[in-house]
C-alpha atoms as a PDB file:
ATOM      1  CA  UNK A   1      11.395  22.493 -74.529  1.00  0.00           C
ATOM      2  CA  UNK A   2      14.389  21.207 -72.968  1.00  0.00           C
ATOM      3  CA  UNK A   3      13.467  24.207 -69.947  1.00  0.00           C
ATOM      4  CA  UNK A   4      10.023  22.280 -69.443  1.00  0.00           C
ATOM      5  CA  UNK A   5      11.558  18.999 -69.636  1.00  0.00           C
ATOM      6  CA  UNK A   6      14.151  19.935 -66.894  1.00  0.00           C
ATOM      7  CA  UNK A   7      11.163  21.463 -64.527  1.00  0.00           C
ATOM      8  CA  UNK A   8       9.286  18.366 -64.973  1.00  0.00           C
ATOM      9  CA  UNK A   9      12.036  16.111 -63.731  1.00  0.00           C
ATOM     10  CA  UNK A  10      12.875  18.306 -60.850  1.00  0.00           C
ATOM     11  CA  UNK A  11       8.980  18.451 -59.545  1.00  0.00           C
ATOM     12  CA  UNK A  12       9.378  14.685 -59.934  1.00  0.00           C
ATOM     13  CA  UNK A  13      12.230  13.922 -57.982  1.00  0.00           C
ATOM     14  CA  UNK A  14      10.717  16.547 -55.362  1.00  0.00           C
ATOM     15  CA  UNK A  15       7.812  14.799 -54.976  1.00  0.00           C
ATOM     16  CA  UNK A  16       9.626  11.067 -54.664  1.00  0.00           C
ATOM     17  CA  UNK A  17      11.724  13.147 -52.137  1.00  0.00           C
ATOM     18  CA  UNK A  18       9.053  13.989 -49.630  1.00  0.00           C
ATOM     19  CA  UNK A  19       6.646  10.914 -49.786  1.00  0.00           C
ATOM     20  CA  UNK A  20       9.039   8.335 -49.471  1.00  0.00           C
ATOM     21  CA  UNK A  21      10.078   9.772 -46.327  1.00  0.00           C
ATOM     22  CA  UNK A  22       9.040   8.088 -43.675  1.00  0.00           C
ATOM     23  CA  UNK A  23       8.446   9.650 -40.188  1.00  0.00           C
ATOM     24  CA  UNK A  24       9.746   7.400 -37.506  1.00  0.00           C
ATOM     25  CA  UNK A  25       7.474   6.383 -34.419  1.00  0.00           C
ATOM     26  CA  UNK A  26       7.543   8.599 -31.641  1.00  0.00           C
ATOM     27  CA  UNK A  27       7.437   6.707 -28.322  1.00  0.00           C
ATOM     28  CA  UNK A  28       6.380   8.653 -25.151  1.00  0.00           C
ATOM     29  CA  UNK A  29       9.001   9.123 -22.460  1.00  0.00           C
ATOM     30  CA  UNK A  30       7.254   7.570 -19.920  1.00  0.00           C
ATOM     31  CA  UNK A  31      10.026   7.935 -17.021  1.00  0.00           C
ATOM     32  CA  UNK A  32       8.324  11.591 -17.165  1.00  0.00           C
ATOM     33  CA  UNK A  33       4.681   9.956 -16.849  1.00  0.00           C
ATOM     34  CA  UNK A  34       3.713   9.888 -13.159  1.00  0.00           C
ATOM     35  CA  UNK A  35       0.899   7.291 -14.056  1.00  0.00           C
ATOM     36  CA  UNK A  36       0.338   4.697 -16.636  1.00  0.00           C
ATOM     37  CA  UNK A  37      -1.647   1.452 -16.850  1.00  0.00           C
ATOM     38  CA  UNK A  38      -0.235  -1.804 -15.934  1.00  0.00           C
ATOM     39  CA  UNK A  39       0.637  -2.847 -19.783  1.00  0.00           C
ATOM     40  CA  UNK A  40       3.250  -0.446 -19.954  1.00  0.00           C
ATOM     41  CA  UNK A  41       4.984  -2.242 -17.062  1.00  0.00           C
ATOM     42  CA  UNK A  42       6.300  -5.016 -16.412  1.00  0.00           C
ATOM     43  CA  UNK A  43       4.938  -7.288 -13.948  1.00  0.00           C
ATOM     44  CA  UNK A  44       8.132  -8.159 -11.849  1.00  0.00           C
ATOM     45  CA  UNK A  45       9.134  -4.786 -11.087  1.00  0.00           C
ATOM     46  CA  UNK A  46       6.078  -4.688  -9.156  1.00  0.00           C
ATOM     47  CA  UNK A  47       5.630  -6.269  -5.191  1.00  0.00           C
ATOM     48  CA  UNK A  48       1.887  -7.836  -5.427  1.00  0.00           C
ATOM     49  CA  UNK A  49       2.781 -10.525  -2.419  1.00  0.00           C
ATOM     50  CA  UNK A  50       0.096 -10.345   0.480  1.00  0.00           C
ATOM     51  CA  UNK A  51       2.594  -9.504   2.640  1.00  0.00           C
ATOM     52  CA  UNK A  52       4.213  -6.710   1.554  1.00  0.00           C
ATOM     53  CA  UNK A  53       1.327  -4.632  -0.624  1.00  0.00           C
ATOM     54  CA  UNK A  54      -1.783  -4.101  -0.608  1.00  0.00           C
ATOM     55  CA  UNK A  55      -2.797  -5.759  -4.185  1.00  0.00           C
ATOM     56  CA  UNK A  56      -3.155  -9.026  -2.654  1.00  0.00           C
ATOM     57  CA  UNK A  57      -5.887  -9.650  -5.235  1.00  0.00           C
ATOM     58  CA  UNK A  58      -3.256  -9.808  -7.811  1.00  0.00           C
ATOM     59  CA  UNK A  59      -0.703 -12.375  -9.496  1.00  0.00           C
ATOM     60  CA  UNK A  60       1.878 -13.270  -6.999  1.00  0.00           C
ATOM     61  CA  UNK A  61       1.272 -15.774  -3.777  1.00  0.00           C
ATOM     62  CA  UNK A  62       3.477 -17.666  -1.707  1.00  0.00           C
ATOM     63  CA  UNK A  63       2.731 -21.608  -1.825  1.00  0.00           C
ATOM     64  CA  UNK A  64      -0.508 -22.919  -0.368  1.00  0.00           C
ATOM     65  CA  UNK A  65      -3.279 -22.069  -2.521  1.00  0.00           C
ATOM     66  CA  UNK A  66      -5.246 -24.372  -1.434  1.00  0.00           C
ATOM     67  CA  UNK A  67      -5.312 -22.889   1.881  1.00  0.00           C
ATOM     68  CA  UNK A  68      -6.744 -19.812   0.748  1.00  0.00           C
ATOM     69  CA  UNK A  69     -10.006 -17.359  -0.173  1.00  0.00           C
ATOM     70  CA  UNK A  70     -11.040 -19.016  -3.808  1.00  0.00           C
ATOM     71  CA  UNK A  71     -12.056 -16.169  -5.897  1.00  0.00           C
ATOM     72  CA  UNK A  72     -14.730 -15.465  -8.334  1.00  0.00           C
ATOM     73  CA  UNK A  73     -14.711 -16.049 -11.796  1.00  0.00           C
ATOM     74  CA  UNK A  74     -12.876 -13.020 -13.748  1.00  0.00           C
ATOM     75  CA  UNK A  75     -16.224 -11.188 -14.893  1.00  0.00           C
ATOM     76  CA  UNK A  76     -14.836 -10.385 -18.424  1.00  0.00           C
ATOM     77  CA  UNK A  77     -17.945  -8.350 -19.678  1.00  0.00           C
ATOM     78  CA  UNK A  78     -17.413  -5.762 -16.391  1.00  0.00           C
ATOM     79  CA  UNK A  79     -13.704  -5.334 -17.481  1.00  0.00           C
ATOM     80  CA  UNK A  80     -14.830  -4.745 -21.445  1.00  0.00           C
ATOM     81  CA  UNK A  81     -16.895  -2.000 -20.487  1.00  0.00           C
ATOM     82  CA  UNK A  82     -14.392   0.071 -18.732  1.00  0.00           C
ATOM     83  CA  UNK A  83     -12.798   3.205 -20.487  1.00  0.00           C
ATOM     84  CA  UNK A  84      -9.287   3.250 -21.072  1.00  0.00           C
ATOM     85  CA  UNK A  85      -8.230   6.730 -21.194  1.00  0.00           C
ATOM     86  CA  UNK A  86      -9.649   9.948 -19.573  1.00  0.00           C
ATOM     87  CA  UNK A  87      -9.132  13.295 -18.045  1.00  0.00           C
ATOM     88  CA  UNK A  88      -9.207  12.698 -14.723  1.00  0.00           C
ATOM     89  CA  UNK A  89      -6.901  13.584 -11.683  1.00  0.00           C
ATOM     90  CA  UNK A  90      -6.749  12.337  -8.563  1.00  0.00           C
ATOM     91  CA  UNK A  91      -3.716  13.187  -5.596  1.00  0.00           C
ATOM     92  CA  UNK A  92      -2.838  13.585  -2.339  1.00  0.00           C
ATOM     93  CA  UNK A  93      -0.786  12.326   0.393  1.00  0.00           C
ATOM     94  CA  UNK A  94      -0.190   8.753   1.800  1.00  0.00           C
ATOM     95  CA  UNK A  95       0.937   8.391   5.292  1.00  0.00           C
ATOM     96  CA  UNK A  96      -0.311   6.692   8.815  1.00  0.00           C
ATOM     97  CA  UNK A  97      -1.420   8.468  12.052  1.00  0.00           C
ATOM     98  CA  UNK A  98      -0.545   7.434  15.855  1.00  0.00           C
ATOM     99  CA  UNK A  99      -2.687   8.410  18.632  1.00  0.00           C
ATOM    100  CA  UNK A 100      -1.621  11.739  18.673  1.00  0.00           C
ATOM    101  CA  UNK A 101      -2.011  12.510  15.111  1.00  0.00           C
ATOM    102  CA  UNK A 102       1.846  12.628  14.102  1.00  0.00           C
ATOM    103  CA  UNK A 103       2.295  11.566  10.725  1.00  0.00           C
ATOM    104  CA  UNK A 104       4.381   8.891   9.090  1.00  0.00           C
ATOM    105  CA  UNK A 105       4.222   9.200   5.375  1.00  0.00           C
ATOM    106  CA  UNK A 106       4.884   7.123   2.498  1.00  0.00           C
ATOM    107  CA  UNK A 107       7.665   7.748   0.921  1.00  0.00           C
ATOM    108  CA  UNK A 108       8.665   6.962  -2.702  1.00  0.00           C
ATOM    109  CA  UNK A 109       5.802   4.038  -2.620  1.00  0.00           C
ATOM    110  CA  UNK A 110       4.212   2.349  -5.160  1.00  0.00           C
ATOM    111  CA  UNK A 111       0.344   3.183  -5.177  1.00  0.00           C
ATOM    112  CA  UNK A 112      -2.200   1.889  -7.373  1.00  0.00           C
ATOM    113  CA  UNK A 113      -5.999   2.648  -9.079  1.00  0.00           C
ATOM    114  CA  UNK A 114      -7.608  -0.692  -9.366  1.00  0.00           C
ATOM    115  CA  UNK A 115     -11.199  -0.490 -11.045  1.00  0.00           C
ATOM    116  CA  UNK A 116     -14.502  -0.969  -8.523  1.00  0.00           C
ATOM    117  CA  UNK A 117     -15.995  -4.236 -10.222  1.00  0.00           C
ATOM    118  CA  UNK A 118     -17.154  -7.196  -8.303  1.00  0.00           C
ATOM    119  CA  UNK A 119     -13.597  -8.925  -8.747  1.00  0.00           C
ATOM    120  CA  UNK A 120     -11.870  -6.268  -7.007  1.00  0.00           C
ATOM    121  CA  UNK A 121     -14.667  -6.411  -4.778  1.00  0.00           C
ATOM    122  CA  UNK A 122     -14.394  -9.209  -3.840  1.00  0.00           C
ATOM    123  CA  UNK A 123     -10.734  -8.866  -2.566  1.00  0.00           C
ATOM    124  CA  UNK A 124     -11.594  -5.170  -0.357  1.00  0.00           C
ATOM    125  CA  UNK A 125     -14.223  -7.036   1.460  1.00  0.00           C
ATOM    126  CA  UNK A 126     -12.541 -10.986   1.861  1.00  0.00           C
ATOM    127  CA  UNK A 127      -9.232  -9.481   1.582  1.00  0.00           C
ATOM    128  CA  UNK A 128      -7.999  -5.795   3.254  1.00  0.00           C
ATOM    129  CA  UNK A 129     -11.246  -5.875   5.457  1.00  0.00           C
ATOM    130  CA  UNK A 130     -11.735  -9.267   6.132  1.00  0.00           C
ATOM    131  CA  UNK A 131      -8.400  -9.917   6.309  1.00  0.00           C
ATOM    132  CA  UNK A 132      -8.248 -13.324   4.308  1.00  0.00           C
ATOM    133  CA  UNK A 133      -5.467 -14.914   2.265  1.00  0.00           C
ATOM    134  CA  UNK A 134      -6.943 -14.944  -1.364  1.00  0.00           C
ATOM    135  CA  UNK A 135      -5.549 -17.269  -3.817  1.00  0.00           C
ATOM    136  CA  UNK A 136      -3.779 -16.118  -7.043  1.00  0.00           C
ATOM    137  CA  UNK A 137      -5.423 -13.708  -9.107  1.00  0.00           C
ATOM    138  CA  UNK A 138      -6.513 -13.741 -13.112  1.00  0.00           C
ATOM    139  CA  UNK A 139      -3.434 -12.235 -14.673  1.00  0.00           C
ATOM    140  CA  UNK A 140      -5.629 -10.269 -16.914  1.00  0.00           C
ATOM    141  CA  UNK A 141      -6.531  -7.882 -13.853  1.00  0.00           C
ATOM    142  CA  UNK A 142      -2.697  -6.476 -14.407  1.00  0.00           C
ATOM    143  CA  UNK A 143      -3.829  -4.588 -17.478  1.00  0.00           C
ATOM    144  CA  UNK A 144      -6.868  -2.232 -15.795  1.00  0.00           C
ATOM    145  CA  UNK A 145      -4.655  -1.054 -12.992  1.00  0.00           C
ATOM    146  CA  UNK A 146      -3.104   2.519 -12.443  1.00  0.00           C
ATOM    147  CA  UNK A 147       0.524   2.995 -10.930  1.00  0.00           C
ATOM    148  CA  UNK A 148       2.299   5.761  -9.574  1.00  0.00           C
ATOM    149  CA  UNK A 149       4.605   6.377  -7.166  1.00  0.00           C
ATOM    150  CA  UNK A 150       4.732   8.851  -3.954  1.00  0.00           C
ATOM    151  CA  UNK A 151       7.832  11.487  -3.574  1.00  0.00           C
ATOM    152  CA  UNK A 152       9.487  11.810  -0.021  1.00  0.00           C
ATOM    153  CA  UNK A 153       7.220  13.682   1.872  1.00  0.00           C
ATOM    154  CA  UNK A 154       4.199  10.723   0.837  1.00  0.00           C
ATOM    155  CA  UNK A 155       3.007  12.663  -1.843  1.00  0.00           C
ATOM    156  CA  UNK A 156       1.328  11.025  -5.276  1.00  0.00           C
ATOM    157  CA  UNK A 157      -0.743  11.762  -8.381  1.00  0.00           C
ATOM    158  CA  UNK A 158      -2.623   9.913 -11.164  1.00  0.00           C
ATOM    159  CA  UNK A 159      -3.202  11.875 -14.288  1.00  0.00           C
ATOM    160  CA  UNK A 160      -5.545  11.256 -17.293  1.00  0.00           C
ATOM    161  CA  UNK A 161      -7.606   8.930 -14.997  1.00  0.00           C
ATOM    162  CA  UNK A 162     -11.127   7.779 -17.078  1.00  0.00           C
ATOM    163  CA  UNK A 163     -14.508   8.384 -15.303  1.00  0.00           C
ATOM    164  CA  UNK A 164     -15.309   5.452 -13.071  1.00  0.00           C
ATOM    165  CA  UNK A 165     -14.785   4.275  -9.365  1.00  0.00           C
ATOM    166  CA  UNK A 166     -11.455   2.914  -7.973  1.00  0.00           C
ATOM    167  CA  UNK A 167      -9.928   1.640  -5.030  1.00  0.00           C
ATOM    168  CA  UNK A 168      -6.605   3.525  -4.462  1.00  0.00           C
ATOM    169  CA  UNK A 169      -4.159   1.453  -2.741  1.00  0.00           C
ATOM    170  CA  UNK A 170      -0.664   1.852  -1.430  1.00  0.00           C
ATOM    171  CA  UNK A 171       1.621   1.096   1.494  1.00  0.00           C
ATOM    172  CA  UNK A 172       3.534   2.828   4.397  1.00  0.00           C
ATOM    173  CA  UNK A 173       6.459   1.051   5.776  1.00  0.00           C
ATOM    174  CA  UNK A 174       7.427   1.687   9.177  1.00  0.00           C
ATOM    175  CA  UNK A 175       9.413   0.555  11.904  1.00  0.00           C
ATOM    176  CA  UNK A 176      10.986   3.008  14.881  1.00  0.00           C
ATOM    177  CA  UNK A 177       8.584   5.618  14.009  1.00  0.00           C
ATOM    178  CA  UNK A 178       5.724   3.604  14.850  1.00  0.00           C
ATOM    179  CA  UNK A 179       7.013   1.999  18.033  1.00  0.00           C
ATOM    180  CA  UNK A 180       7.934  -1.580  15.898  1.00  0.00           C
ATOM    181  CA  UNK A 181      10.848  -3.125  16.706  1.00  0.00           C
ATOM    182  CA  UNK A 182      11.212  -4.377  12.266  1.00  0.00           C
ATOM    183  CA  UNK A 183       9.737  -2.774   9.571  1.00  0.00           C
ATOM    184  CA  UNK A 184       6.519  -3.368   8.720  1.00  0.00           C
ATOM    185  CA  UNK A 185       4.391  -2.773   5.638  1.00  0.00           C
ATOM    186  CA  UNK A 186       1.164  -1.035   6.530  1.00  0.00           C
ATOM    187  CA  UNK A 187      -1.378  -1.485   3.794  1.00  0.00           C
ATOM    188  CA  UNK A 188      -4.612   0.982   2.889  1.00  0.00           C
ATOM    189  CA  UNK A 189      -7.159   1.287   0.687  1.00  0.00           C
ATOM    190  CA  UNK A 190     -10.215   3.786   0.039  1.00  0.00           C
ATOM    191  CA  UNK A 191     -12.361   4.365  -2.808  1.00  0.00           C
ATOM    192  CA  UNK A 192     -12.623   7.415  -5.192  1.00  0.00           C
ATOM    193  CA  UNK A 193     -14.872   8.040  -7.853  1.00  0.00           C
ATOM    194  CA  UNK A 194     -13.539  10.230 -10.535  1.00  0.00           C
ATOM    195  CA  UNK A 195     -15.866  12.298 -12.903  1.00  0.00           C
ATOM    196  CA  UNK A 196     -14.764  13.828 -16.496  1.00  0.00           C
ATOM    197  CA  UNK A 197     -11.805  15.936 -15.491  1.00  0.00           C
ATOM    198  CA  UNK A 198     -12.254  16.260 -12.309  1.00  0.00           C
ATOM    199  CA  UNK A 199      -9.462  16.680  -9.922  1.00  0.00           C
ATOM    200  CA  UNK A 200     -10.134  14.644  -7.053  1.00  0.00           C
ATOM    201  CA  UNK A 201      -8.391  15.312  -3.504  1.00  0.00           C
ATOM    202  CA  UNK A 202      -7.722  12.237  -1.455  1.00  0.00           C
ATOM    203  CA  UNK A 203      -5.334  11.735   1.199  1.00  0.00           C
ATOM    204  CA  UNK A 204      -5.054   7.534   1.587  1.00  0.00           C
ATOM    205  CA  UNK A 205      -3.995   7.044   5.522  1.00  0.00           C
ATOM    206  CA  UNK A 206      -5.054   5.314   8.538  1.00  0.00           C
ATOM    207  CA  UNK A 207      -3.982   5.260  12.336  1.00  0.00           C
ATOM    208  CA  UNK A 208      -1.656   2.479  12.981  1.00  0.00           C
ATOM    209  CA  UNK A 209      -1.607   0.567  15.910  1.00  0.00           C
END
């Protein structure tokens, strides 16, 4: 009896042992992530001036609003619909052209994936074709956009991209190497469309002049 009792007790405390354990949370390292969505960053490590990037569609303006594009209301619905995760690659190289087809490339640049909807519209025709000041974004655009950054010979890759069309955007500076006497910031943009898991090829580049 006292043999049952004692096996009883230890099956007991076994059991206590293992459920009340608690796993802790595992947090992904995401300085090994060469992509992530713009909630996992924080807002003021990234350069969204007009000047200096080509996201002038986002958050950050100089003074003078009033001066500039007005943009359209921030079309909520489009932005519900979009999927959040996927399977989806896209890379390639960033870099600018002269003349003579010598290449400048990016290096160790910010790029982004911002989704086609008729906000971001918007900004790729008033904006980086037009070439219009636009006044201060909708902060809520931050959270649908794609980062990476290029290595030093201007290459890049997003991974786990969802379905959908984007523009991919990013910026070259250069200075001596494209005949400028300062640096300048060279912005581009293109749009990709990216389809299950797909691995899209897409060089982003342009000839400077």
């Amino acid at each position: 009896m006292i043999k049952i009792v004692t096996i009883v007790i230890a099956s007991f405390l076994a059991m206590s042992l293992f459920t009340g354990c608690v796993q802790p949370d595992v947090h992904p390292d995401r300085s090994k992530s060469s992509s992530f969505w713009g909630d996992l960053t924080n807002v003021d490590d990234v350069n969204m001036s007009d000047d200096n990037l080509t996201e002038s569609e986002m958050m950050m303006t100089e003074d003078g609003e009033e001066f500039k594009l007005e943009r359209i209301a921030f079309p909520t619905s489009e932005y519900n619909r979009l999927a959040r995760s996927g399977k989806g690659t896209v890379k390639g190289m960033i870099y600018v052209t002269d003349a003579y087809d010598r290449r400048v490339p990016g290096k160790s640049t910010r790029l982004y994936l911002n989704p086609v909807t008729s906000y971001s519209e918007q900004w790729y025709e008033e904006s980086y074709i037009g070439g219009y000041k636009m006044q201060k974004a909708d902060s809520r655009l931050f959270n649908y956009l794609r980062f990476t950054a290029s290595d030093s010979n201007g290459k890049f890759a997003f991974y786990g991209v969802p379905s959908g069309s984007y523009y991919l955007i990013g910026t070259v500076k250069c200075g001596d190497e494209c005949g400028y006497d300062s640096v300048k910031n060279i912005r581009i943009a293109t749009k990709v469309s990216v389809r299950g898991n797909q691995v899209i090829q897409q060089d982003l580049t342009r000839m400077f002049e």
